[in-house]
Protein backbone atom coordinates (compact mmCIF):
# COMPACT_ATOMS: atom_id res chain seq x y z
CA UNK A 1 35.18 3.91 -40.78
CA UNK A 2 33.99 5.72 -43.99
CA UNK A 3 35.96 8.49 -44.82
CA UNK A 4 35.73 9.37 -48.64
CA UNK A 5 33.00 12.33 -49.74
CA UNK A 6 31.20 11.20 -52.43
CA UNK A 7 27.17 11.25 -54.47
CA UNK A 8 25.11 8.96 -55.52
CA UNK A 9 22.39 9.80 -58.17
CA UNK A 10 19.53 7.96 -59.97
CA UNK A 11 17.19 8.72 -62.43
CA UNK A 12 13.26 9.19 -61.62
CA UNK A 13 11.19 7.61 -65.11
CA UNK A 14 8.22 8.29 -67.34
CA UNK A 15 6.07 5.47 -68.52
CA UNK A 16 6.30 5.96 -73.01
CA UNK A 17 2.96 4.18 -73.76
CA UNK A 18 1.14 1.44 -71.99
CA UNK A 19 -0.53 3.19 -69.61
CA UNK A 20 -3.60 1.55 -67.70
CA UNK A 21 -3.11 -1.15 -70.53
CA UNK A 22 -0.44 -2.64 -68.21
CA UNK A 23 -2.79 -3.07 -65.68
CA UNK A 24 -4.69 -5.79 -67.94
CA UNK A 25 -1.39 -7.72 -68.51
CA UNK A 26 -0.60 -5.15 -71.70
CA UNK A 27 2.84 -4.11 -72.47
CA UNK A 28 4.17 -1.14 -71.42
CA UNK A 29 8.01 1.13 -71.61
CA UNK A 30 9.11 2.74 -68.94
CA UNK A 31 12.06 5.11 -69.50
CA UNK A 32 14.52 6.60 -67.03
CA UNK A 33 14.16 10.57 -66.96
CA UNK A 34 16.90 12.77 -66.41
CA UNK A 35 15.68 14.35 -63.82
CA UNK A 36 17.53 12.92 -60.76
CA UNK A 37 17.68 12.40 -57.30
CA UNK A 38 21.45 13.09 -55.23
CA UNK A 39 22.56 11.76 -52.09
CA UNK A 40 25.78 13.03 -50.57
CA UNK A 41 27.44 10.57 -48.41
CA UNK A 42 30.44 11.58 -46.52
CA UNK A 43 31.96 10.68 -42.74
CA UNK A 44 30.17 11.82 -39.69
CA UNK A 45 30.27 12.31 -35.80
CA UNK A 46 31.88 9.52 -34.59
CA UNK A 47 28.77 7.19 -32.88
CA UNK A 48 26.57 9.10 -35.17
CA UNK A 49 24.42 8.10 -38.08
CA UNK A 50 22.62 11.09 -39.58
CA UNK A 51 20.14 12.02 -42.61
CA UNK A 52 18.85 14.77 -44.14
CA UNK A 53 16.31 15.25 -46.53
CA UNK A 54 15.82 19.00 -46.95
CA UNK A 55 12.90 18.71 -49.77
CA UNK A 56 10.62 17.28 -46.92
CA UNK A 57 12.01 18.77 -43.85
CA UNK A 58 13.38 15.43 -42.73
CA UNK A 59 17.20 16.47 -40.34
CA UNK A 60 17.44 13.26 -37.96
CA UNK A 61 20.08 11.83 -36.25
CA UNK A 62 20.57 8.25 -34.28
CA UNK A 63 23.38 6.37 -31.96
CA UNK A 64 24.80 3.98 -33.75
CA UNK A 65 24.51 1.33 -30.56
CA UNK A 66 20.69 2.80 -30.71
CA UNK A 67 20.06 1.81 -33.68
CA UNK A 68 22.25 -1.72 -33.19
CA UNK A 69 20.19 -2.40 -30.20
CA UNK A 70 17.17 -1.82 -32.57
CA UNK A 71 18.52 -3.89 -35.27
CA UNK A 72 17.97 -7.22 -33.39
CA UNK A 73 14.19 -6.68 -33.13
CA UNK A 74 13.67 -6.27 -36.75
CA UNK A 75 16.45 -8.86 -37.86
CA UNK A 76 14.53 -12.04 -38.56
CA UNK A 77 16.17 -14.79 -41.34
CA UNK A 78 16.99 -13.15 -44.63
CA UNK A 79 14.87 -15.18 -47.41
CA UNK A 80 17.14 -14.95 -50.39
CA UNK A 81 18.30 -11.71 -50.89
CA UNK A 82 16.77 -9.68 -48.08
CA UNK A 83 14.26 -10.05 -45.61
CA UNK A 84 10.50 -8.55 -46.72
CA UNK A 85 9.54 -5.72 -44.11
CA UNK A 86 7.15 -7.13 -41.84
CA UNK A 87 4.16 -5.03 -40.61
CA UNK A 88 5.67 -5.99 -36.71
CA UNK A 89 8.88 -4.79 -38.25
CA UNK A 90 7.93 -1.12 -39.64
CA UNK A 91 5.83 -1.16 -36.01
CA UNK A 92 9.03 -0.97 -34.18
CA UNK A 93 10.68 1.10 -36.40
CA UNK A 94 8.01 3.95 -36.12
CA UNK A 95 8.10 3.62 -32.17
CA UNK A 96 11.18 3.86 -32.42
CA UNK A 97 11.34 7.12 -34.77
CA UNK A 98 8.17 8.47 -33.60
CA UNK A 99 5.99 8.18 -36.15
CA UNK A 100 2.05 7.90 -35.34
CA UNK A 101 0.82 4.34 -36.75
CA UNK A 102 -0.74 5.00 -40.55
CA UNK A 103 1.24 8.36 -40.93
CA UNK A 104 1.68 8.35 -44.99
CA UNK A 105 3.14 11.97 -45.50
CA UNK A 106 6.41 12.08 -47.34
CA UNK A 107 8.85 12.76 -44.26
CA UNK A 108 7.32 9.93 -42.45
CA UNK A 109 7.12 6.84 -45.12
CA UNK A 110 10.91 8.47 -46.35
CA UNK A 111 12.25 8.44 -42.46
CA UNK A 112 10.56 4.74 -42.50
CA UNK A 113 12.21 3.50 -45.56
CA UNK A 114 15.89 4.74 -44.40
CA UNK A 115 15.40 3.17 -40.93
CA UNK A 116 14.58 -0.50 -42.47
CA UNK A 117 16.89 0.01 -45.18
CA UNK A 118 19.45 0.89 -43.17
CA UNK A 119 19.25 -1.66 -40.25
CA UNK A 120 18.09 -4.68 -42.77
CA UNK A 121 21.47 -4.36 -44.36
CA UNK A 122 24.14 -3.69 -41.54
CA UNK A 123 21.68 -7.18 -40.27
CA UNK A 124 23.02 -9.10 -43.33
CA UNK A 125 26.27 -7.42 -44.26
CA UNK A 126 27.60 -5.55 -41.36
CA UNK A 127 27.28 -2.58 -39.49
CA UNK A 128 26.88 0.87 -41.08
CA UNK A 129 29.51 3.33 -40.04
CA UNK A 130 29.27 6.77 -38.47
CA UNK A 131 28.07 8.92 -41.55
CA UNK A 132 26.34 11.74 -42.90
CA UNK A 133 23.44 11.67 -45.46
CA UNK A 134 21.86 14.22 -47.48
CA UNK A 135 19.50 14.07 -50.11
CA UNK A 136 17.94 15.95 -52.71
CA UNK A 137 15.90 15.96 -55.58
CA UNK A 138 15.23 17.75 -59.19
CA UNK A 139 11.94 15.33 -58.78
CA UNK A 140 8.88 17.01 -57.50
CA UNK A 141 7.24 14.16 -55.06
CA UNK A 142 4.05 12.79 -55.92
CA UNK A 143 3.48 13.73 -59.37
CA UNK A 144 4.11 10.11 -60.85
CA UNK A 145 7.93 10.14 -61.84
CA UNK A 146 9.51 7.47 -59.48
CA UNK A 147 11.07 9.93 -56.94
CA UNK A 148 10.42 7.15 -54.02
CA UNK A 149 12.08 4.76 -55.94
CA UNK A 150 14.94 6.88 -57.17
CA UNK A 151 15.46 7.69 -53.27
CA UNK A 152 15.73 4.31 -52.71
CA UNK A 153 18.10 3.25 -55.16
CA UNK A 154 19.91 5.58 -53.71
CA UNK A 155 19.90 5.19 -50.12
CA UNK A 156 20.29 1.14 -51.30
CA UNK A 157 23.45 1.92 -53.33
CA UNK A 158 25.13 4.23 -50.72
CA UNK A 159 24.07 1.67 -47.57
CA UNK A 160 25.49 -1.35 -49.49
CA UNK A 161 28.67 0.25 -50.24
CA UNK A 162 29.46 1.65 -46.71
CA UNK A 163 28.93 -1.91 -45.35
CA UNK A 164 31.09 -3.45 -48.20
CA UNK A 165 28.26 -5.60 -49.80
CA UNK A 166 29.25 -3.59 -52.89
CA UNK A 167 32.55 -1.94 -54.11
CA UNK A 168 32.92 1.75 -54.04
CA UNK A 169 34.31 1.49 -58.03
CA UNK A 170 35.26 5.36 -58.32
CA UNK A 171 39.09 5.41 -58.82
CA UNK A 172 41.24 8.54 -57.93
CA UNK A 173 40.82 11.42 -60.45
CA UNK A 174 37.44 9.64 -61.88
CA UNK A 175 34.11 11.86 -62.05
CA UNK A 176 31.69 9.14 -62.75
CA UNK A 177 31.45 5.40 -62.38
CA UNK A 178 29.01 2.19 -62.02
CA UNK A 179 28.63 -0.73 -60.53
CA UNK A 180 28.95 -4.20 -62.12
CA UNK A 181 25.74 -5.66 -63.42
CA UNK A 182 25.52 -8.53 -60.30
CA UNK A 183 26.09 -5.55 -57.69
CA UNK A 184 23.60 -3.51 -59.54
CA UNK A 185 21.24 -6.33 -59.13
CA UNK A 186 21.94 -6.57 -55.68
CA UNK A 187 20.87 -2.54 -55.51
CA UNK A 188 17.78 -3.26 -57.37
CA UNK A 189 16.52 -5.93 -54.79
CA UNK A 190 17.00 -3.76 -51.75
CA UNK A 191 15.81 -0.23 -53.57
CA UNK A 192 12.65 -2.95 -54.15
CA UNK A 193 12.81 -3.34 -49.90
CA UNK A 194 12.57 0.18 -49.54
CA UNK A 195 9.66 0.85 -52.10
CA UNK A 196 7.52 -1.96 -50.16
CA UNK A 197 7.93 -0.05 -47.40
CA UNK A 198 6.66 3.52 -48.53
CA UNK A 199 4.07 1.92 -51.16
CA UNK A 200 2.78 -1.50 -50.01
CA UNK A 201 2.98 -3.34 -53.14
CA UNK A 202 5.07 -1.98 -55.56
CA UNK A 203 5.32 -3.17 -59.39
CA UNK A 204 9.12 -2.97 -59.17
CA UNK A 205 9.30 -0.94 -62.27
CA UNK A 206 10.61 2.35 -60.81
CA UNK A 207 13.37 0.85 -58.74
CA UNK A 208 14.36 -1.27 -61.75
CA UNK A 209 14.59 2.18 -63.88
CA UNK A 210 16.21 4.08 -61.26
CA UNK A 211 19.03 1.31 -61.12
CA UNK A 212 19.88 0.44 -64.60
CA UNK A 213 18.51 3.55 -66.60
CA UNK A 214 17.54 3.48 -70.53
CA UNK A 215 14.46 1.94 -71.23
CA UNK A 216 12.89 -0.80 -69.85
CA UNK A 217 9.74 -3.23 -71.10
CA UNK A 218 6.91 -4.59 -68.24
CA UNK A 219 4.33 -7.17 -69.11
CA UNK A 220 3.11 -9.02 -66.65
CA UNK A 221 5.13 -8.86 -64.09
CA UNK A 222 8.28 -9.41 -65.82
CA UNK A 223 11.01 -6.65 -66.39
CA UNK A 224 12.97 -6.74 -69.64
CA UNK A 225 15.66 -3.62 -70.43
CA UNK A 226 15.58 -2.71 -74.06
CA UNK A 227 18.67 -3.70 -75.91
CA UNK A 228 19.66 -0.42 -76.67
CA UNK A 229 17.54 3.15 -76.15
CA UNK A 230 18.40 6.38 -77.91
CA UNK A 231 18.87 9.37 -75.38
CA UNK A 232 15.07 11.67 -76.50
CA UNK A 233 14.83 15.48 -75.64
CA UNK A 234 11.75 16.12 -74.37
CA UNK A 235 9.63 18.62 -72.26
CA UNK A 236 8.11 17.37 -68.99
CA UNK A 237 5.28 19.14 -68.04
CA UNK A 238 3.11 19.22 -64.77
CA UNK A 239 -0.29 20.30 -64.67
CA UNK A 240 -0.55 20.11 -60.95
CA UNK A 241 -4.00 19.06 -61.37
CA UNK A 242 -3.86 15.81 -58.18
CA UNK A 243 -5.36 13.05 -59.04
CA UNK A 244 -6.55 9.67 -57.38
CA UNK A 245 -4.56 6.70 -59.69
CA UNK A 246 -6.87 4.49 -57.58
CA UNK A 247 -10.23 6.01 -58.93
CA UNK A 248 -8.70 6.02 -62.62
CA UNK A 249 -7.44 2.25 -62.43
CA UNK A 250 -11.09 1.53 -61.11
CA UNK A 251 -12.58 4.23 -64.08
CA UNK A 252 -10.79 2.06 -67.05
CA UNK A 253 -11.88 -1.34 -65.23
CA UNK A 254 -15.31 -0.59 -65.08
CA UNK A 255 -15.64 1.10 -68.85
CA UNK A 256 -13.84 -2.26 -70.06
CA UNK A 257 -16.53 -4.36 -68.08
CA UNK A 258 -19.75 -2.30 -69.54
CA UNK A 259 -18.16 -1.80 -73.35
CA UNK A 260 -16.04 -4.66 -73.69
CA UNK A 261 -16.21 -5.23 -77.49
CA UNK A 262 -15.57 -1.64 -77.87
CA UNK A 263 -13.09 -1.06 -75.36
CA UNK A 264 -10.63 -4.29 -75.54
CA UNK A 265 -9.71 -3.74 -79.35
CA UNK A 266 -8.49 0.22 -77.50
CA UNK A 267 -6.54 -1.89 -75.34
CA UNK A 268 -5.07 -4.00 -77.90
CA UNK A 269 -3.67 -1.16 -79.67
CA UNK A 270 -2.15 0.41 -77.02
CA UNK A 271 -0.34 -2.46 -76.72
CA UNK A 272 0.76 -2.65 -80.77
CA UNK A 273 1.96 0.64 -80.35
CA UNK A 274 4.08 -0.33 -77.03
CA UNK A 275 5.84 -2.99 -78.78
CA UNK A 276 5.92 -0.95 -82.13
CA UNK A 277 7.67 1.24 -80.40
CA UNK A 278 10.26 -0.60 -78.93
CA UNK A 279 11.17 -2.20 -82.55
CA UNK A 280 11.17 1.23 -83.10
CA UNK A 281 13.74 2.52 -80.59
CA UNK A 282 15.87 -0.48 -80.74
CA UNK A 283 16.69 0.58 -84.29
CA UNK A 284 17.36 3.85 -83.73
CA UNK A 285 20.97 5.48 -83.56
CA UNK A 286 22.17 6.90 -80.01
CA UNK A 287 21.94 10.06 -81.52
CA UNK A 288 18.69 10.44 -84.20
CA UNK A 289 18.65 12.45 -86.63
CA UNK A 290 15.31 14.15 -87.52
CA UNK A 291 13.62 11.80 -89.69
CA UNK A 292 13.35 9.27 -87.02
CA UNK A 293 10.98 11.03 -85.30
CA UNK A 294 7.68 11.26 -87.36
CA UNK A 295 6.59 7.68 -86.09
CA UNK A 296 7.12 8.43 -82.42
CA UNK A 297 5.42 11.41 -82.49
CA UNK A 298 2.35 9.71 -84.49
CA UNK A 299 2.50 7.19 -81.94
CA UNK A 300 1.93 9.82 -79.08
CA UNK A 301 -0.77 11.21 -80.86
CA UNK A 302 -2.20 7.86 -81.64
CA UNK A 303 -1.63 6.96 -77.55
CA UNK A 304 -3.30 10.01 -76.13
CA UNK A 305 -6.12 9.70 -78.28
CA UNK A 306 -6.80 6.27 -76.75
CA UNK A 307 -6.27 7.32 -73.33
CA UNK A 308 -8.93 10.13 -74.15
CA UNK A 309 -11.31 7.03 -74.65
CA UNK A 310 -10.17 4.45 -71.91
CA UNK A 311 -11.77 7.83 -69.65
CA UNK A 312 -7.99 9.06 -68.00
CA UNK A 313 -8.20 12.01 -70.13
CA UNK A 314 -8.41 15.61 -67.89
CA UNK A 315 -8.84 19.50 -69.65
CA UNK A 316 -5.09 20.47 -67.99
CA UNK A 317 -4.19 17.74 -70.28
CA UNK A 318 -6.25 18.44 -73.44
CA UNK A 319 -4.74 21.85 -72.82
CA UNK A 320 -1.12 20.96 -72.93
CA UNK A 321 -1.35 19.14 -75.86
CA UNK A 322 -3.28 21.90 -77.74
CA UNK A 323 -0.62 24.26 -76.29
CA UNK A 324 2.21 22.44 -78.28
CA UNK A 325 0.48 21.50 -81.52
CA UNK A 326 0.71 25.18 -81.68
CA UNK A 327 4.34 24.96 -81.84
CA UNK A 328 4.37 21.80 -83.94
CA UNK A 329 5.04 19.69 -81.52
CA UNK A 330 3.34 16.26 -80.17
CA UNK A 331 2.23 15.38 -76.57
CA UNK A 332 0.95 12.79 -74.48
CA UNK A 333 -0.14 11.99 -70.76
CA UNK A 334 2.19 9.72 -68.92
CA UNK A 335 1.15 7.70 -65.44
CA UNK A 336 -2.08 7.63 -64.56
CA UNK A 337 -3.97 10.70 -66.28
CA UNK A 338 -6.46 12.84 -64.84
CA UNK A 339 -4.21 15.59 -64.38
CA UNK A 340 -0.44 14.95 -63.58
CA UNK A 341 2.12 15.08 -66.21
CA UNK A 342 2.39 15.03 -69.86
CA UNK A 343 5.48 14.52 -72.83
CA UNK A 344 6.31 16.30 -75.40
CA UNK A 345 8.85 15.37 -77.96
CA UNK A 346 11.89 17.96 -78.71
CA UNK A 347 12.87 16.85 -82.19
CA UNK A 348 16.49 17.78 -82.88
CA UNK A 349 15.75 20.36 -85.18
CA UNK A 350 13.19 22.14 -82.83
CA UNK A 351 15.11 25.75 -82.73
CA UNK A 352 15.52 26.62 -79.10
CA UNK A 353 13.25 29.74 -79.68
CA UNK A 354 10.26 27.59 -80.56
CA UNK A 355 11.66 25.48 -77.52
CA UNK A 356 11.24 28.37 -75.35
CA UNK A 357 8.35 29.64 -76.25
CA UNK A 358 6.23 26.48 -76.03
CA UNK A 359 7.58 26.55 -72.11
CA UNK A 360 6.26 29.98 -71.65
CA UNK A 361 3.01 29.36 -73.12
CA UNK A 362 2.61 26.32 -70.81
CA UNK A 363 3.64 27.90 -67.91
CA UNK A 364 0.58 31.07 -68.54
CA UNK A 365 -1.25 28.07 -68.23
CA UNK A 366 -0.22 27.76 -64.51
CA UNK A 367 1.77 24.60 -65.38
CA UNK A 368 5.83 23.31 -64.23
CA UNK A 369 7.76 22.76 -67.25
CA UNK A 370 11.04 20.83 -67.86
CA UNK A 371 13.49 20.68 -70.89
CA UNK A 372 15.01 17.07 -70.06
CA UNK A 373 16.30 13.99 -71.82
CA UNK A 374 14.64 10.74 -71.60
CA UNK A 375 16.96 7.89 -71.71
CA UNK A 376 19.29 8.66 -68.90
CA UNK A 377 22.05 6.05 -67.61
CA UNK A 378 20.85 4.42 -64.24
CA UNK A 379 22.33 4.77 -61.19
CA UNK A 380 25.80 6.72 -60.55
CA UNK A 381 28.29 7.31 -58.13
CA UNK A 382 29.98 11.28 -58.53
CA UNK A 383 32.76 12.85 -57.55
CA UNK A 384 31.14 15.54 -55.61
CA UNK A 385 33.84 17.65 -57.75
CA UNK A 386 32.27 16.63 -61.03
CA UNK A 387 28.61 18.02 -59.65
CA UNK A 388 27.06 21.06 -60.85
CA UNK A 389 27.05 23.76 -58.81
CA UNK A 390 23.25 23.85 -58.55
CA UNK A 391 23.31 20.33 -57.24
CA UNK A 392 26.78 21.00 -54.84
CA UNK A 393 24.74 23.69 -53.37
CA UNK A 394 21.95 21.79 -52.93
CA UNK A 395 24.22 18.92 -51.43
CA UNK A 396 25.63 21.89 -48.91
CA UNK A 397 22.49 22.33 -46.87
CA UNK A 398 23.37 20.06 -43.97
């Protein structure tokens, strides 16, 4: 029986440069953005297993010998770490949950990913107790800043601990804590379950940034954390212009095939500045001091220039970065362009008036702005004591 009350948070992320270049085996840094997702986990009804996900009108609840029952039909033999969801699998598990085969909306694909999650793990490690989940989110959905993924780590962390595959390492009178490096691995590989089931065929990038934080390099396929990442101020901001990152994957691919004299040298400069930037942030102090930040910000200007020519450019973001030059500060699109978000760098010695009034301008533009840090430790288990009250009230909707 679980009976402590306790969150879990992780971070969602922001891709620094590489963009699109990443696609074409290019390097690229992802960093964790602290903007997080919270899950409160605490004991429930006795025969009970409930979730709630208030940001996508998600309240369920199962029987535990339901969902046992239901267990042994999507059980098959764990390869390594944890079985893959199978497309017979998820079938069963949306009978079961009623979901209509190829429903993709948010409360569907997040109701999926819990269900697998859930009964993939109490299949390999034992059964999940009678508890109560609830989970929220400073991370608007679909705008391109890992919120699936930070869900997931999540959901993985909290599942694994309730069925003892992982410790619960928060002593008595602690308000933080994390888990050792091998059961943070162990996190990673299931939060990488749970993305395959809400995304298909994920790049395991997010997950990996939700679960150990900082900064993290991607070339190829293969994740690398940076040694060590300064924690950056910056503003997130989000255009809320949708776009397809489909049709702008396909955009780049085609320009690259009709110019490709012209457009591979682009390519192979995003990539310099990806790994000139990493040299760059290795060597920075935890804290930096102003004059550190005259390179980054002429490699954002540098990036969103090229981005401008690879074709992922949009007028929302040509906009935003005009918007902040007027302030003296430097943007750039991050994701997949075409709309969605942009950075901008908050040197330390930005006053917050100038601060301030950069967010208001953006905002007259009909844009969602953020003062955040980029940087941000991975994922953490709270004393819900130690929460802000913003977030405890949040937590308090169940």
């Amino acid at each position: 029986m679980w009976v402590r009350d306790v969150a879990v948070s992780a971070p969602g992320k922001v891709i620094l440069h590489g963009e699109h270049a990443v696609v074409l085996g290019k390097v690229a840094l992802a960093v964790a953005l602290d903007l997080r997702t919270f899950l409160r986990l605490r004991a429930g009804a006795e025969g009970r297993l409930s979730v709630s996900l208030p940001g996508v009108g998600v309240r369920r609840s199962w029987d535990t010998a339901g969902l046992q029952a239901l267990r042994g039909r999507i059980a098959g033999k764990a390869r390594g770490e944890e079985p893959l969801p199978r497309r017979k699998q998820l079938d069963a598990l949306r009978e079961f949950a009623g979901i209509a085969a190829g429903a993709s909306a948010p409360e569907s694909l997040a109701t999926l990913a819990f269900l697998y999650m859930c009964l993939a793990i109490s299949a390999k490690y034992g059964d999940v107790p009678s508890v109560d989940i609830l989970v929220w989110s400073e991370l608007p959905t679909g705008a391109g800043l890992g919120s699936s993924a930070a869900y997931a780590v999540c959901l993985a962390a909290a599942l694994l601990m309730v069925c003892g595959a992982i410790s619960c390492p928060l002593q008595e009178g602690e308000s933080t804590a994390r888990w050792t490096e091998e059961e943070l691995t162990l996190i990673n590989s299931w939060a990488f379950q749970g993305e395959r089931v809400i995304h298909g065929n994920p790049s395991g990038v997010d997950n990996a940034v939700g679960t150990w934080g900082g900064a993290l390099r991607y070339q190829a396929g293969k994740i690398a954390p940076l040694k060590r990442v300064p924690t950056l101020r910056i503003l997130l901001t989000n255009t809320k212009v949708p776009r397809s990152t489909k049709v702008l994957v396909a955009g780049v691919k085609k320009k690259i095939l009709k110019f490709p004299a012209i457009m591979n040298p682009v390519l192979d400069s995003i990539d310099a500045i990806s790994q000139e930037c990493q040299s760059v942030l290795e060597a920075m102090p935890a804290n930096p001091s102003p004059e550190h930040y005259p390179v980054l910000e002429e490699f954002f200007d540098i990036n969103q220039h090229h981005l401008n020519v690879l074709g992922v450019g949009h007028p929302s973001l040509d906009r935003l970065c005009q918007v902040t030059a007027s302030h003296n500060l430097h943007s750039k699109l991050t994701g997949a362009g075409g709309g969605g978000c942009g950075i901008t760098l908050l040197p330390p010695d930005t006053s917050p008036l100038a601060v301030e009034a950069a967010k208001q301008d953006l905002c007259a533009c009909g844009f969602e702005c953020w003062e955040t840090k980029i940087g941000a430790p991975g994922v953490t288990l709270h004393s819900c004591s130690s929460l802000s009250a913003q977030v405890l009230h949040a937590l308090a909707q169940s």
